[in-house]
Protein backbone atom coordinates (compact mmCIF):
# COMPACT_ATOMS: atom_id res chain seq x y z
CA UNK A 1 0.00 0.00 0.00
CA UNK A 2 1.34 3.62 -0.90
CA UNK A 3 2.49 5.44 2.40
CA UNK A 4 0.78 8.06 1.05
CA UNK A 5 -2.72 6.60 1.44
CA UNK A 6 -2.23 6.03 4.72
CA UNK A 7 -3.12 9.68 5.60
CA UNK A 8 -6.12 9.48 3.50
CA UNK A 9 -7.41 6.33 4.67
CA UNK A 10 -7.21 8.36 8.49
CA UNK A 11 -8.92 10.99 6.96
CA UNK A 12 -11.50 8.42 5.22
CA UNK A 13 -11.88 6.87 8.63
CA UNK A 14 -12.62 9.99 10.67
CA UNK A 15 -15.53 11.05 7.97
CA UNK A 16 -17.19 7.34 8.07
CA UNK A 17 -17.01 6.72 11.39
CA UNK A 18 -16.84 10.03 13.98
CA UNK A 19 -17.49 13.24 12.14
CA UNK A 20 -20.33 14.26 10.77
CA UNK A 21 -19.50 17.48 8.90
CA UNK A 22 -17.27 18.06 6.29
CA UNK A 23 -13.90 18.38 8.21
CA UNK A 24 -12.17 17.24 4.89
CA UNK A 25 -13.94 18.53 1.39
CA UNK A 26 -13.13 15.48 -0.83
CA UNK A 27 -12.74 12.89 1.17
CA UNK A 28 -16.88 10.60 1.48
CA UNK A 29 -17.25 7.99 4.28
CA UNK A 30 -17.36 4.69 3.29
CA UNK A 31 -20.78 2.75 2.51
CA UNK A 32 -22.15 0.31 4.76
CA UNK A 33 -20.63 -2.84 4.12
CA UNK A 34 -17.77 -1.66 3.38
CA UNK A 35 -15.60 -2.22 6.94
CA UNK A 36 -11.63 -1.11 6.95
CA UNK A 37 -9.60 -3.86 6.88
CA UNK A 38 -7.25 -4.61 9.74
CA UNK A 39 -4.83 -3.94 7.24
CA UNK A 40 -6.05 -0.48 7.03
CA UNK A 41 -6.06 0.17 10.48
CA UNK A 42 -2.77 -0.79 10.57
CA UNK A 43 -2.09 1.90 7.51
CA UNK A 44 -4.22 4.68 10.11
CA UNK A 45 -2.14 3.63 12.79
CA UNK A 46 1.23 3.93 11.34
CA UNK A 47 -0.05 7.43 9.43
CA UNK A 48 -1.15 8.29 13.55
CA UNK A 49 2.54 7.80 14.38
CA UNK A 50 3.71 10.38 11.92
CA UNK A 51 1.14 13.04 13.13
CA UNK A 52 1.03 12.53 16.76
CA UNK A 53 4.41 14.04 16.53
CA UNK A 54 3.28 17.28 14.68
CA UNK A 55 0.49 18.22 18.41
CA UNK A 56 1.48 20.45 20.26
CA UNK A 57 3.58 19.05 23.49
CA UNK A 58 1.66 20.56 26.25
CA UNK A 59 -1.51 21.44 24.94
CA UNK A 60 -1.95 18.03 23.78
CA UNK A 61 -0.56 16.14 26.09
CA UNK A 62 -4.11 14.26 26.82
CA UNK A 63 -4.06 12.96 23.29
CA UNK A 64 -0.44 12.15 23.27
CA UNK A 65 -0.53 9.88 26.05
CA UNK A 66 -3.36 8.04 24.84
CA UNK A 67 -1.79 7.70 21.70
CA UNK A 68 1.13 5.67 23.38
CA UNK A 69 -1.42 3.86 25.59
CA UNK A 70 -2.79 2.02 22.23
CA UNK A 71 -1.37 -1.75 22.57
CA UNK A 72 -3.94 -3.42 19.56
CA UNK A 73 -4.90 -0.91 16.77
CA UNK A 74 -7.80 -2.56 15.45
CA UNK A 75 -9.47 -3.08 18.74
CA UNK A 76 -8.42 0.75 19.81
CA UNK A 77 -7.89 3.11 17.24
CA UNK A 78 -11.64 4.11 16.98
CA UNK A 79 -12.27 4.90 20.33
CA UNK A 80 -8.99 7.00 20.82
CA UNK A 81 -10.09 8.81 16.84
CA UNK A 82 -13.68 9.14 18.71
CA UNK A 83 -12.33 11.60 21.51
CA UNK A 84 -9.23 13.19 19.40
CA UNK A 85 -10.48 13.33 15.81
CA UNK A 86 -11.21 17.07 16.33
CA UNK A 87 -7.65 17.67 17.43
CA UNK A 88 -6.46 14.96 14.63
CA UNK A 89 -8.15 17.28 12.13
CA UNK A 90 -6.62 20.76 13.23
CA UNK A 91 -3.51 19.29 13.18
CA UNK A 92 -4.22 17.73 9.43
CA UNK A 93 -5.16 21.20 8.09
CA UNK A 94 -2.37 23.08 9.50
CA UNK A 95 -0.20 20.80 7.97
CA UNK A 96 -2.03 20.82 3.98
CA UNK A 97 1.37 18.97 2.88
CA UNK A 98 1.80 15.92 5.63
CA UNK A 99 1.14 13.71 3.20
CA UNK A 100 4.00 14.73 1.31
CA UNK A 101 6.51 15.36 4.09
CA UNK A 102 5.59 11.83 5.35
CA UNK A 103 6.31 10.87 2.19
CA UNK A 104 10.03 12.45 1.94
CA UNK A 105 10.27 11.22 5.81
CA UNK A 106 10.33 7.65 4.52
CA UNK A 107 12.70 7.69 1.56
């Protein structure tokens, strides 16, 4: 999987499962039926690890420690999205070009 979608399946994630306004013009939820794989969570997971970095220290430090707390993604990662997406989203739109810096962070 490109390491690139990994930042759109977390933003595909947020929309289908815990927001229900636009928080990212573009991106749909998924249909019903349509479940993410574990292999996808995975992908959200590892895309976390390169934004949790990117909150700020103190402010954040709630989310941050949660973050660390996760021991199974795919049993955890929606209930720790469901109380930080909001803060997962600022931090997504301050940084417009994650995608690509996480992309020039891995070669």
């Amino acid at each position: 999987m490109p390491l690139q979608k990994n930042i759109y399946l977390l933003k595909e994630f947020i929309k289908t499962l815990v927001a229900t306004e636009v928080v990212f013009p573009g991106v749909l939820p998924r249909g019903l039926g349509h479940e993410f794989s574990s292999s996808e969570i995975d992908a959200i997971y590892f895309g976390l690890k390169f934004i949790i970095p990117k909150a700020h220290p103190f402010q954040n430090r709630d989310m941050i420690d949660a973050f660390e707390q996760i021991d199974d993604p795919t049993m955890e990662i929606h209930w720790f999205l469901s109380d930080y997406w909001q803060t997962i989203v600022a931090i997504l739109t301050s940084y417009p070009d994650l995608a690509d810096d996480y992309l020039s962070h891995m070669n």
